[in-house]
C-alpha atoms as a PDB file:
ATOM      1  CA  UNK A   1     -23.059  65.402 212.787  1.00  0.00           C
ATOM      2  CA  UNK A   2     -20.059  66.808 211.009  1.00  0.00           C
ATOM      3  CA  UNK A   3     -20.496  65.956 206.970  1.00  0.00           C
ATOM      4  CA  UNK A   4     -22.275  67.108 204.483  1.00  0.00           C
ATOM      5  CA  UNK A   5     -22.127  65.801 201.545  1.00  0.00           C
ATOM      6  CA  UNK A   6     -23.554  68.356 197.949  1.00  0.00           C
ATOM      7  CA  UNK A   7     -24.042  66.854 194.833  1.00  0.00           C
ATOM      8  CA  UNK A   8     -22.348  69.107 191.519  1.00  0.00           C
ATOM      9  CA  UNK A   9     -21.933  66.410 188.744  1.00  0.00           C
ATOM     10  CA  UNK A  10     -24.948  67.638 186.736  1.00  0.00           C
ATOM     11  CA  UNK A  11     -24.686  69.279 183.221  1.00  0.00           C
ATOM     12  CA  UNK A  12     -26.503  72.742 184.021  1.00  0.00           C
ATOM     13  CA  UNK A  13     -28.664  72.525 180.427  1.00  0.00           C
ATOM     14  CA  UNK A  14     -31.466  74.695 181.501  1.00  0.00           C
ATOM     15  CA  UNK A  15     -28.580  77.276 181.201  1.00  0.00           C
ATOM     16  CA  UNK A  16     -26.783  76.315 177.978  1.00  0.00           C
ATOM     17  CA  UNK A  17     -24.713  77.927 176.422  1.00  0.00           C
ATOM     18  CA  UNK A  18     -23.861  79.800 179.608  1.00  0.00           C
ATOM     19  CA  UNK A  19     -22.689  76.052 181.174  1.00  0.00           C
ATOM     20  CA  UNK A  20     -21.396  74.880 178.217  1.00  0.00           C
ATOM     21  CA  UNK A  21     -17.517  75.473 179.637  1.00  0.00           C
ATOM     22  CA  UNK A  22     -18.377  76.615 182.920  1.00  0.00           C
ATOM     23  CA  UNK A  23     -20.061  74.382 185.795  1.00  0.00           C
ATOM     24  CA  UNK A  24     -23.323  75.801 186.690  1.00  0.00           C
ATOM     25  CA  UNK A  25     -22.550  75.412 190.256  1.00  0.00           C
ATOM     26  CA  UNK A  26     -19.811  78.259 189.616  1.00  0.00           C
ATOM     27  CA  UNK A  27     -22.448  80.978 188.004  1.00  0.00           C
ATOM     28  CA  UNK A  28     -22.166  84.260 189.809  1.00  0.00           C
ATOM     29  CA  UNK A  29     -25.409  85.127 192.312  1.00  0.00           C
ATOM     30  CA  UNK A  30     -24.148  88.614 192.979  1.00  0.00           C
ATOM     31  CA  UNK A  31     -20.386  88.424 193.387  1.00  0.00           C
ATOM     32  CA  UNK A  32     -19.795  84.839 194.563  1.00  0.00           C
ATOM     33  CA  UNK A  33     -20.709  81.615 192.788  1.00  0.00           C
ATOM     34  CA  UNK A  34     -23.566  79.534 193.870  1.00  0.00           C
ATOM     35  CA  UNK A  35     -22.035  76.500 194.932  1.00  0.00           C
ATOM     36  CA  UNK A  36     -20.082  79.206 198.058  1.00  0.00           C
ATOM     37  CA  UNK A  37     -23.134  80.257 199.093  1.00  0.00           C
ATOM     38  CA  UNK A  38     -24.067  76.207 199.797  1.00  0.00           C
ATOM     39  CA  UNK A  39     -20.836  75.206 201.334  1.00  0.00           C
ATOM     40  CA  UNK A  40     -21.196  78.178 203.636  1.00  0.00           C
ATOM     41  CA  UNK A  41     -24.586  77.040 204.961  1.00  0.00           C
ATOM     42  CA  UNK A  42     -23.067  73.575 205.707  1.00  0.00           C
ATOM     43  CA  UNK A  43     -20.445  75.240 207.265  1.00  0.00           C
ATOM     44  CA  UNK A  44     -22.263  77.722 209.679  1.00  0.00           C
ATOM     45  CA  UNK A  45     -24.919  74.946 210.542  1.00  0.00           C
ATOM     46  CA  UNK A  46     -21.142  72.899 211.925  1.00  0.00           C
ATOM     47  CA  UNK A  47     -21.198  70.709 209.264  1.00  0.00           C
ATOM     48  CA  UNK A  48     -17.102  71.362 208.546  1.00  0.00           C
ATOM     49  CA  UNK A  49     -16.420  68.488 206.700  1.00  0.00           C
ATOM     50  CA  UNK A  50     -18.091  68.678 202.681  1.00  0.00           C
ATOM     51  CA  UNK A  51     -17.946  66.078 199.658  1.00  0.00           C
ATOM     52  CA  UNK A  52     -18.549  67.037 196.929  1.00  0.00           C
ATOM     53  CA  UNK A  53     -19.813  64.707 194.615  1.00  0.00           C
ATOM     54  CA  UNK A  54     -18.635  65.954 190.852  1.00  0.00           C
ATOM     55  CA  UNK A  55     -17.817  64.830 187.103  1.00  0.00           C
ATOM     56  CA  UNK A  56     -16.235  65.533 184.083  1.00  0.00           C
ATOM     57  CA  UNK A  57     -15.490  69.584 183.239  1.00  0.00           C
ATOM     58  CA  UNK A  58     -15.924  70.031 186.636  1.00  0.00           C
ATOM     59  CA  UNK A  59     -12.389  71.447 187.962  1.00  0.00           C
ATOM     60  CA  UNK A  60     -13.458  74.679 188.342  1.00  0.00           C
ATOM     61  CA  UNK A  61     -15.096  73.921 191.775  1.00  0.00           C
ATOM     62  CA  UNK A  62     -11.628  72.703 192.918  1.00  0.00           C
ATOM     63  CA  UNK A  63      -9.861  75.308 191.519  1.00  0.00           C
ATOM     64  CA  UNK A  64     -12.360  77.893 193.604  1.00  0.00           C
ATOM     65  CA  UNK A  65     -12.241  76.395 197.155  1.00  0.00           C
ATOM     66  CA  UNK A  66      -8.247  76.341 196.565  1.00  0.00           C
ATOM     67  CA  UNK A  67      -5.584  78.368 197.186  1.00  0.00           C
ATOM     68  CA  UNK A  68      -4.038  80.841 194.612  1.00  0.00           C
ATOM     69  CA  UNK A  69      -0.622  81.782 196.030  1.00  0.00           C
ATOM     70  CA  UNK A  70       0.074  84.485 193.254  1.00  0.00           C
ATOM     71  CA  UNK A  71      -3.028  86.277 192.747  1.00  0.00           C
ATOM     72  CA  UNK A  72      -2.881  86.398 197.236  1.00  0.00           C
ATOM     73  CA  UNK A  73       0.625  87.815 196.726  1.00  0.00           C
ATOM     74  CA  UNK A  74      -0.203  90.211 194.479  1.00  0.00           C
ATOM     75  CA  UNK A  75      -3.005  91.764 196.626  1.00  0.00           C
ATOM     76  CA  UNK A  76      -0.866  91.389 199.427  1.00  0.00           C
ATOM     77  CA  UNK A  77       1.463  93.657 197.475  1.00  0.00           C
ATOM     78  CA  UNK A  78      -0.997  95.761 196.510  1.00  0.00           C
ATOM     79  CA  UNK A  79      -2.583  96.228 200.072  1.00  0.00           C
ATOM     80  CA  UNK A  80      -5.506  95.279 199.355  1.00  0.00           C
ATOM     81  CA  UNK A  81      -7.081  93.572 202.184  1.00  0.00           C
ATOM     82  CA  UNK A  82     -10.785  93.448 201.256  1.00  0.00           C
ATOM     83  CA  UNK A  83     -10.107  91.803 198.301  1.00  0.00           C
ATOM     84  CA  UNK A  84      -7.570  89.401 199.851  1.00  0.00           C
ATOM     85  CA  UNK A  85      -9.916  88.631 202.366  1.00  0.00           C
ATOM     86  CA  UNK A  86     -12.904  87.720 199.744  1.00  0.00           C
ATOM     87  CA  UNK A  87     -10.586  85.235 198.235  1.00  0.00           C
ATOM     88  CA  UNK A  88      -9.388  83.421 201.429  1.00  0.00           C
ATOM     89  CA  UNK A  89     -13.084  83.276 202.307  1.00  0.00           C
ATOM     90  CA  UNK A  90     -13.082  79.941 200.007  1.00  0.00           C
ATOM     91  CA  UNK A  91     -10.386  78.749 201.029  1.00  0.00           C
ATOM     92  CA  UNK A  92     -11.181  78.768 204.565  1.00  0.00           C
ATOM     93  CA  UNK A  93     -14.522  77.478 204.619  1.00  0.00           C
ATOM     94  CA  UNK A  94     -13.925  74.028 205.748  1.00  0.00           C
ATOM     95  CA  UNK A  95     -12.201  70.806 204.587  1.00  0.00           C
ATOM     96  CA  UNK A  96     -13.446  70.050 201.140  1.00  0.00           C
ATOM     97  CA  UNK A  97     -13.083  66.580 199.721  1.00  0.00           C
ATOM     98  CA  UNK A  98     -14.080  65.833 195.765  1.00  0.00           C
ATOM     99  CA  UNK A  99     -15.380  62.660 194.500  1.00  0.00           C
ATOM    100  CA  UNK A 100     -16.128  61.718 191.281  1.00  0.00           C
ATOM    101  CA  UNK A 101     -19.761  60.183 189.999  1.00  0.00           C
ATOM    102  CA  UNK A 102     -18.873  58.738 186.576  1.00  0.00           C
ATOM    103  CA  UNK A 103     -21.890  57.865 185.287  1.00  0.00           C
ATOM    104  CA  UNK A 104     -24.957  60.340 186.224  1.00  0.00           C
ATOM    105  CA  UNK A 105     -27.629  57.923 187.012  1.00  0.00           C
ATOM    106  CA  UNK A 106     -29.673  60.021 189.374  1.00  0.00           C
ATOM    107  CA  UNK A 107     -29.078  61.615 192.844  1.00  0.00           C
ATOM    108  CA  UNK A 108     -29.936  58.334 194.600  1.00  0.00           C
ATOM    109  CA  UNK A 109     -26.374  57.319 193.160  1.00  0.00           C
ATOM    110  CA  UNK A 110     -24.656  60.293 193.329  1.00  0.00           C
ATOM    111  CA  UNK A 111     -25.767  59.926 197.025  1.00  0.00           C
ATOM    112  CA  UNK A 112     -24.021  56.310 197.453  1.00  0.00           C
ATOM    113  CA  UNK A 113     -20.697  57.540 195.695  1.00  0.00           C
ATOM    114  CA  UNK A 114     -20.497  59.052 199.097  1.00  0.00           C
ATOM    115  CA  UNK A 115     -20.929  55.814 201.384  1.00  0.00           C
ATOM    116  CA  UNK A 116     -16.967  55.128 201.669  1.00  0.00           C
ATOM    117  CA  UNK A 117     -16.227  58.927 203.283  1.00  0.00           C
ATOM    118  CA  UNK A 118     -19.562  59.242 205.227  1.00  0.00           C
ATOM    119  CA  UNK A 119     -19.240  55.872 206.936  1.00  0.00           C
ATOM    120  CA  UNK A 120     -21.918  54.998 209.528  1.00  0.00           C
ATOM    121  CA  UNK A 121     -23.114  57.884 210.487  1.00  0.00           C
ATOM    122  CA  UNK A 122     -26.089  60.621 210.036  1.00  0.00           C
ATOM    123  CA  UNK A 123     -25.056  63.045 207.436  1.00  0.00           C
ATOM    124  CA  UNK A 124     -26.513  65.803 205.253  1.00  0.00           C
ATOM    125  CA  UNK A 125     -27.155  65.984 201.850  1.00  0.00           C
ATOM    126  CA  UNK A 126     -27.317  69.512 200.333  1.00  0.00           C
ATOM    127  CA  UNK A 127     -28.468  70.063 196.472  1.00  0.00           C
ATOM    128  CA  UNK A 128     -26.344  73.312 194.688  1.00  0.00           C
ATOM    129  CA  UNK A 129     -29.070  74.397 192.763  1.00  0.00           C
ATOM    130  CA  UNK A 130     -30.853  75.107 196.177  1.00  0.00           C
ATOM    131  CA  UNK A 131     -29.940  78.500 197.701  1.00  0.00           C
ATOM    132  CA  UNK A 132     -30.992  79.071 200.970  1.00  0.00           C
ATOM    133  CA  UNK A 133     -31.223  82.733 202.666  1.00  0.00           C
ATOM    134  CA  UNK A 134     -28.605  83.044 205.421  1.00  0.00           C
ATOM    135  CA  UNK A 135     -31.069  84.729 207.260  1.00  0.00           C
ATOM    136  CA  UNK A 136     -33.309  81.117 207.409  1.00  0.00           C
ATOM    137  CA  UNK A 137     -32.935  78.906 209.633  1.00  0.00           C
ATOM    138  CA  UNK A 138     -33.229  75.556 208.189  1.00  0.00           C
ATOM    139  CA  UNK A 139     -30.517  72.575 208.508  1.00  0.00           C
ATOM    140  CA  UNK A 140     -30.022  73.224 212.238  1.00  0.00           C
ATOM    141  CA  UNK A 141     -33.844  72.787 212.940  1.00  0.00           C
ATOM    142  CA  UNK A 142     -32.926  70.010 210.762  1.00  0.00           C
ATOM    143  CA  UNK A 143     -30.312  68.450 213.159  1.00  0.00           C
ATOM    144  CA  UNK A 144     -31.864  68.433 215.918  1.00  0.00           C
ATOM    145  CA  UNK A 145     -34.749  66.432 214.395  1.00  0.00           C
ATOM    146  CA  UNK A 146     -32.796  63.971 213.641  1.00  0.00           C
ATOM    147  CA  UNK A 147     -31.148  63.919 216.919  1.00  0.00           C
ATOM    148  CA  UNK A 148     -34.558  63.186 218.486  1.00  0.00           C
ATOM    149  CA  UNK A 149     -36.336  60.857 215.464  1.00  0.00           C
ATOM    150  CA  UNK A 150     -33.072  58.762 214.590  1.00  0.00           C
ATOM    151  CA  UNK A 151     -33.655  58.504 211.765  1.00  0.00           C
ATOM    152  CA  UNK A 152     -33.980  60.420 208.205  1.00  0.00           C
ATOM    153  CA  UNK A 153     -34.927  64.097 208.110  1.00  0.00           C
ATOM    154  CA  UNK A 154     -36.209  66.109 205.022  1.00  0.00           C
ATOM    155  CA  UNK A 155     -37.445  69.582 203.963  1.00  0.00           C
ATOM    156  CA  UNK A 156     -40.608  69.677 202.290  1.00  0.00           C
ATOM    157  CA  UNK A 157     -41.754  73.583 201.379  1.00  0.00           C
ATOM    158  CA  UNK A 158     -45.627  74.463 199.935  1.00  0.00           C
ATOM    159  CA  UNK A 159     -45.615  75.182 196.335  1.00  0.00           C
ATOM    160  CA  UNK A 160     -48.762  76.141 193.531  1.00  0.00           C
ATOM    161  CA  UNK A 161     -50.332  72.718 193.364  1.00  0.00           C
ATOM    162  CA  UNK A 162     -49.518  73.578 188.974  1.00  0.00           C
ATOM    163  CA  UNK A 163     -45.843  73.374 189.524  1.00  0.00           C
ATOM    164  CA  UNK A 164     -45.761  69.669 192.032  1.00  0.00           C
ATOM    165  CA  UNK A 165     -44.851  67.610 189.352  1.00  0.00           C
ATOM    166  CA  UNK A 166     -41.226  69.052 189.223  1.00  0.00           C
ATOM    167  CA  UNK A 167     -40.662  68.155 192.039  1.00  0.00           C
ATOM    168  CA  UNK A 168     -41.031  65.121 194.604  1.00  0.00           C
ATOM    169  CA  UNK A 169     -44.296  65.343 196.664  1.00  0.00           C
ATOM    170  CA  UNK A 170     -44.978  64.075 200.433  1.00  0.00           C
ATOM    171  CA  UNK A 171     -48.035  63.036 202.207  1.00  0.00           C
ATOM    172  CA  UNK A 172     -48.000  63.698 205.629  1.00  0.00           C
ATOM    173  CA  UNK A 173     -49.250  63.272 209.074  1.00  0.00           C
ATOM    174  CA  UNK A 174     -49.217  65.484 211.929  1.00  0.00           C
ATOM    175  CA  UNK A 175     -46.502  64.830 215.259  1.00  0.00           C
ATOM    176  CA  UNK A 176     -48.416  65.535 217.973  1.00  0.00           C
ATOM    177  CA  UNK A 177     -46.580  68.312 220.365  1.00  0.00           C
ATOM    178  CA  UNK A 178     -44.110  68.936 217.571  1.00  0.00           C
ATOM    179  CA  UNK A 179     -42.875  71.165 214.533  1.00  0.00           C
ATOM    180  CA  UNK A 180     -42.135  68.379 212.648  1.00  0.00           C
ATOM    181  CA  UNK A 181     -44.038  66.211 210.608  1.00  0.00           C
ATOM    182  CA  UNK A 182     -43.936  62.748 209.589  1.00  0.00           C
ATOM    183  CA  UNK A 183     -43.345  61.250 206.246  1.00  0.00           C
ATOM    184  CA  UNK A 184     -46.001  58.620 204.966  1.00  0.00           C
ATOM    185  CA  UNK A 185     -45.374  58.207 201.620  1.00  0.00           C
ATOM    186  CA  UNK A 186     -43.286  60.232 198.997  1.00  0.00           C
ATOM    187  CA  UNK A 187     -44.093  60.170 195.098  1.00  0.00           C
ATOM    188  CA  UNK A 188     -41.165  61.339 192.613  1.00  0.00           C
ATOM    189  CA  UNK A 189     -42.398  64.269 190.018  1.00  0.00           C
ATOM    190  CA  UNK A 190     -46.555  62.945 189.972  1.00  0.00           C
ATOM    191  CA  UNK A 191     -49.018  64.454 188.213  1.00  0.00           C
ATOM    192  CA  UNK A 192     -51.180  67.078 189.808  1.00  0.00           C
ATOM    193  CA  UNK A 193     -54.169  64.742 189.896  1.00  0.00           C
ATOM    194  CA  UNK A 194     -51.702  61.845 191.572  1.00  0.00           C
ATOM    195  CA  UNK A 195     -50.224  64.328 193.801  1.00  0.00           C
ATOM    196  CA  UNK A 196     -50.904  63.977 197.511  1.00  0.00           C
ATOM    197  CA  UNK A 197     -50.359  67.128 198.586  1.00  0.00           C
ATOM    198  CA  UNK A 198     -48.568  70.622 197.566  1.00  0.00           C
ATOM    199  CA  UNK A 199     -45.541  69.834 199.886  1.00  0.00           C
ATOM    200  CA  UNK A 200     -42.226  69.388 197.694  1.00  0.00           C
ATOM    201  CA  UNK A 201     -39.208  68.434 198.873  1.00  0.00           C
ATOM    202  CA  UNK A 202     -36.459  71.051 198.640  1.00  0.00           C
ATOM    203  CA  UNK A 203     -32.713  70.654 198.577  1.00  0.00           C
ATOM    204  CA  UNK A 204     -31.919  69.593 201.955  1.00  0.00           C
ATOM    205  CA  UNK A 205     -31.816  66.278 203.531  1.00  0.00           C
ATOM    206  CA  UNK A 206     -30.428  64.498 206.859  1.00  0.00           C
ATOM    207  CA  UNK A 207     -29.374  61.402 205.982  1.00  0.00           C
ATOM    208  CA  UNK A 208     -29.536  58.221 208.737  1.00  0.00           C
ATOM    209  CA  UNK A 209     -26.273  56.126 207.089  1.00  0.00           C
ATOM    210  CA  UNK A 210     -29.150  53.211 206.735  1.00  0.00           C
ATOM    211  CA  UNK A 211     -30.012  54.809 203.368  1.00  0.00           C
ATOM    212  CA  UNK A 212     -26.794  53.225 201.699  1.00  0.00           C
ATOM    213  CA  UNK A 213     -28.165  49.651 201.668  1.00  0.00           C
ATOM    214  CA  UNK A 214     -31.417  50.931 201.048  1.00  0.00           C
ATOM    215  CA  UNK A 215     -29.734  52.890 197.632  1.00  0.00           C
ATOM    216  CA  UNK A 216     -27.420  50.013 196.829  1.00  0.00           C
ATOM    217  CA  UNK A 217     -30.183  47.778 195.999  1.00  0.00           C
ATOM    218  CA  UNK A 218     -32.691  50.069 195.165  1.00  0.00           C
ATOM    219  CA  UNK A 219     -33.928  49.787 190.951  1.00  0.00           C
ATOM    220  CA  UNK A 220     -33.945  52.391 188.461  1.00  0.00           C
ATOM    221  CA  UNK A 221     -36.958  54.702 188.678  1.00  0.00           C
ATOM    222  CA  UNK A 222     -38.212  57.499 187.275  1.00  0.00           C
ATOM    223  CA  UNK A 223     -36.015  59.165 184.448  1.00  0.00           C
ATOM    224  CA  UNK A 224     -34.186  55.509 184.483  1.00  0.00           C
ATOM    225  CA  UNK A 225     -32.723  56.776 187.039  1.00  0.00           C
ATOM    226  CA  UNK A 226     -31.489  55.550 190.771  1.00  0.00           C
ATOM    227  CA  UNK A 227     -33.856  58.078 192.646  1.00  0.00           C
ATOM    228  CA  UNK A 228     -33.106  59.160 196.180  1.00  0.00           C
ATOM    229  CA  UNK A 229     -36.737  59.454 197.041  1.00  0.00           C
ATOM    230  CA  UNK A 230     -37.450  55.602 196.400  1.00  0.00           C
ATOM    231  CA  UNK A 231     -35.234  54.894 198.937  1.00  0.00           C
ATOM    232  CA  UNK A 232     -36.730  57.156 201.659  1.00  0.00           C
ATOM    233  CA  UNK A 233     -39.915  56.127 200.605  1.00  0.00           C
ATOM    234  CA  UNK A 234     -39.187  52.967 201.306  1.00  0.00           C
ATOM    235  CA  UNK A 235     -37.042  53.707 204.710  1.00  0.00           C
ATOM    236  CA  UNK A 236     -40.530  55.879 205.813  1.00  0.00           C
ATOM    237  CA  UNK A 237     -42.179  52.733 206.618  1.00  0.00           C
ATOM    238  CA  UNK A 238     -38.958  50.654 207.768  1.00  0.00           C
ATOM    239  CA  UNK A 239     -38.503  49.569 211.551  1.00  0.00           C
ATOM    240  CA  UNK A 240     -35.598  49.483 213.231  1.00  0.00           C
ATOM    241  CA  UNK A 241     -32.762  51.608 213.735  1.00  0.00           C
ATOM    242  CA  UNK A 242     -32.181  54.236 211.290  1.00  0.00           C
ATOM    243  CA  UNK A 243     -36.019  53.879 210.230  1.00  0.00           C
ATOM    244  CA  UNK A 244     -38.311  56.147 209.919  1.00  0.00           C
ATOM    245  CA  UNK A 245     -38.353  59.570 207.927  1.00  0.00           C
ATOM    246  CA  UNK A 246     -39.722  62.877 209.423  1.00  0.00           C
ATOM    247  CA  UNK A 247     -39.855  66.667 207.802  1.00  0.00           C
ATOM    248  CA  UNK A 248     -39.576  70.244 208.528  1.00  0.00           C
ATOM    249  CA  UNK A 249     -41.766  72.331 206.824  1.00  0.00           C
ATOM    250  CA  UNK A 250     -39.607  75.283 205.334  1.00  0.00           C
ATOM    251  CA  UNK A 251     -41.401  79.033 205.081  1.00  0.00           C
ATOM    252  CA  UNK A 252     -38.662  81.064 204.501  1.00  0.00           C
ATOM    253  CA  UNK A 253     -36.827  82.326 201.282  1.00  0.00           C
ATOM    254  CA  UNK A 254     -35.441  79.801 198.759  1.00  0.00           C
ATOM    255  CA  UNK A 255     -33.650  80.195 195.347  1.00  0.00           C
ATOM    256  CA  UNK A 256     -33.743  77.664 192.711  1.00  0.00           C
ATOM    257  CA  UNK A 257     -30.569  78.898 191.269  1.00  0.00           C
ATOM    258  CA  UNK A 258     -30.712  76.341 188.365  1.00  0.00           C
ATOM    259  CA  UNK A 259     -33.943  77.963 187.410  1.00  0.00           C
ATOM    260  CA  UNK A 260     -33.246  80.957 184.981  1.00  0.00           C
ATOM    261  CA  UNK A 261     -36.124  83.383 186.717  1.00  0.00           C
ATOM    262  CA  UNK A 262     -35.152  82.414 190.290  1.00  0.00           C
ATOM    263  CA  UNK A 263     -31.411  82.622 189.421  1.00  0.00           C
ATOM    264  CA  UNK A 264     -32.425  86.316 188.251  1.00  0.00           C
ATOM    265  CA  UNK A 265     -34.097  86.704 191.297  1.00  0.00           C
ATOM    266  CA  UNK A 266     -31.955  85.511 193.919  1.00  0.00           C
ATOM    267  CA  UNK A 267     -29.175  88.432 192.444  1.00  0.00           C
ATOM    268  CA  UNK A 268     -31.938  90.864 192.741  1.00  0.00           C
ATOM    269  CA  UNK A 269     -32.592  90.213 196.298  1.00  0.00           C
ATOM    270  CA  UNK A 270     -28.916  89.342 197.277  1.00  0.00           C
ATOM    271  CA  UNK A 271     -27.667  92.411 195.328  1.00  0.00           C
ATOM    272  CA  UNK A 272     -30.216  94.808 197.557  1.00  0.00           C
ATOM    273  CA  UNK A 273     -28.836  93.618 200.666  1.00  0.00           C
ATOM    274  CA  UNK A 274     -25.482  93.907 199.747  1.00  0.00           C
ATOM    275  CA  UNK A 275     -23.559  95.692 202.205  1.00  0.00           C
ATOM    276  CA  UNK A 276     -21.214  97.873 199.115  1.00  0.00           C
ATOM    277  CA  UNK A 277     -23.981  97.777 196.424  1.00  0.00           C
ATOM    278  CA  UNK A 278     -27.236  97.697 198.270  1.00  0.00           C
ATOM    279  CA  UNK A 279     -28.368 101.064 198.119  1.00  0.00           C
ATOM    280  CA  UNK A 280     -27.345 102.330 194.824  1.00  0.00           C
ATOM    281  CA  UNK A 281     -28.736  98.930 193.621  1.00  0.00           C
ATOM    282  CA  UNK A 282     -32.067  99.916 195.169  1.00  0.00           C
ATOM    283  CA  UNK A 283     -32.392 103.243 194.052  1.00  0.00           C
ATOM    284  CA  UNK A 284     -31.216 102.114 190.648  1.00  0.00           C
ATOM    285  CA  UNK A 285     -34.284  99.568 190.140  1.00  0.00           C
ATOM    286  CA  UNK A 286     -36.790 101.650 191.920  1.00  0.00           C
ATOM    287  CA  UNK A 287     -35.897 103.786 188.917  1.00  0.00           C
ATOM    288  CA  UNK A 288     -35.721 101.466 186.322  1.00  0.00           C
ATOM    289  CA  UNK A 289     -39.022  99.690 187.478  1.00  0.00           C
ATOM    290  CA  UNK A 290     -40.925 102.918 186.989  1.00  0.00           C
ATOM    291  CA  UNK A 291     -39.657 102.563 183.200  1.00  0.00           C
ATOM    292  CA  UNK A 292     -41.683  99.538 183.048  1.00  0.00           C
ATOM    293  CA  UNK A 293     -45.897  98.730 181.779  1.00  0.00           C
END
């Protein structure tokens, strides 16, 4: 498995007026957007070759994984190296590809605007608002589930049974001799009372190329929209090749960076461990947190 594929054609409003010009993949966590921190994970999981799926007002993501020959020079001149090196980080990431969306009609379609680069083969689908630590492993586990289920892989994380209906919910069943779990039935944004569980599923998904025909005649769902979960619902109780969809369980540290209070706390975190800031950081909010009631 060598693609991943990251949706960034949304409109960011839960930040307005911050997104109004900027994308909200491109909002600072710390002192690199959040969309870099996404590609990276791809990247370090082998997964060198990312589309991005994107829309209008939405050069600035190009513009960031490019090159900038005279801002480089002028470090270069300047002999800075640290700096240099931050920028060419970007750039060097992997080989980036851009498609546009068009029309936002849900992730299930933003999904299928990706069928003519992925081709037949298992891919992964990574969500921007969805920051994952470095320091968690997640999408290899991932791989190598799908290596031995063939077919779909998602990651489902335990959430306050209050907040489920933001998010889609799994019911589940137990693999016997396994980490994994298997998918039984999957139920976009339900009610707490309609919810199976508390198990939501997070930003990350290993897609068996099966899912296209599943997406390109799958209706409208919630929100009017195409909805990627319809389709693995309805591929969790396929046969067949490319049938079938199992999940890892994630316990480790997640950042909904398109949420304003774990956007603020993702910085917080990121900013403590940060190998130049980190300890002034620190000793600045154990400071300022004495300040508060």
């Amino acid at each position: 498995m060598t693609k991943a594929v990251i949706p960034a054609a949304g409109l960011g409003t839960r930040f307005l007026p911050a997104t109004k010009a900027m994308p909200k993949e491109m909002l600072p966590v710390v002192d690199r957007p959040a969309i870099q921190y996404v590609v990276s994970e791809a990247v370090n999981a082998g997964l060198n070759d990312v589309l991005m799926i994107t829309g209008r007002s939405k050069r600035a993501l190009e513009d960031h994984f490019d090159r900038v020959p005279g801002l480089e020079m002028a470090l270069e001149a300047k002999g800075d190296e640290k700096k240099l090196s931050l920028v060419r980080e970007a750039t060097g990431l992997g080989d980036i590809h851009y498609v546009r969306q068009g029309d936002p009609k849900g992730l299930g379609h933003a999904v299928l605007c990706a069928k003519q680069h992925v081709g037949n083969e298992p891919f992964a689908v990574l969500l921007g608002d969805d920051l994952i630590d470095a320091r968690d492993e997640l999408l290899t586990i991932m791989i190598d589930v799908q290596a031995k289920t063939g077919g779909s892989v998602i990651a489902l994380m335990e959430v306050d049974p209050q907040q489920i209906s933001a998010y889609g919910c799994a019911d589940v069943s137990t693999v016997e001799g396994e980490d994994f779990v298997k998918i039984n039935h999957l139920v976009e944004k339900p009610s707490i009372e309609e919810a199976p569980s508390n198990l939501a599923i997070i930003g990350r998904y290993l897609l068996h190329p099966r899912v296209f025909d599943v997406l390109q005649k799958t209706k409208p769902g919630r929100g009017n929209e195409i909805q990627l979960t319809d389709a693995l619902e309805e591929l969790a109780s396929a046969e067949g090749e490319g049938a079938g969809v199992h999940a890892v369980v994630f316990r480790g540290r997640r950042y909904d960076t398109g949420d304003k209070l774990s956007y603020l706390q993702a910085n917080v975190v990121l900013a403590a461990e940060h190998e130049d800031l980190g300890e002034d950081f620190k000793t600045w909010v154990k400071e300022y947190a004495k300040t508060l009631d």
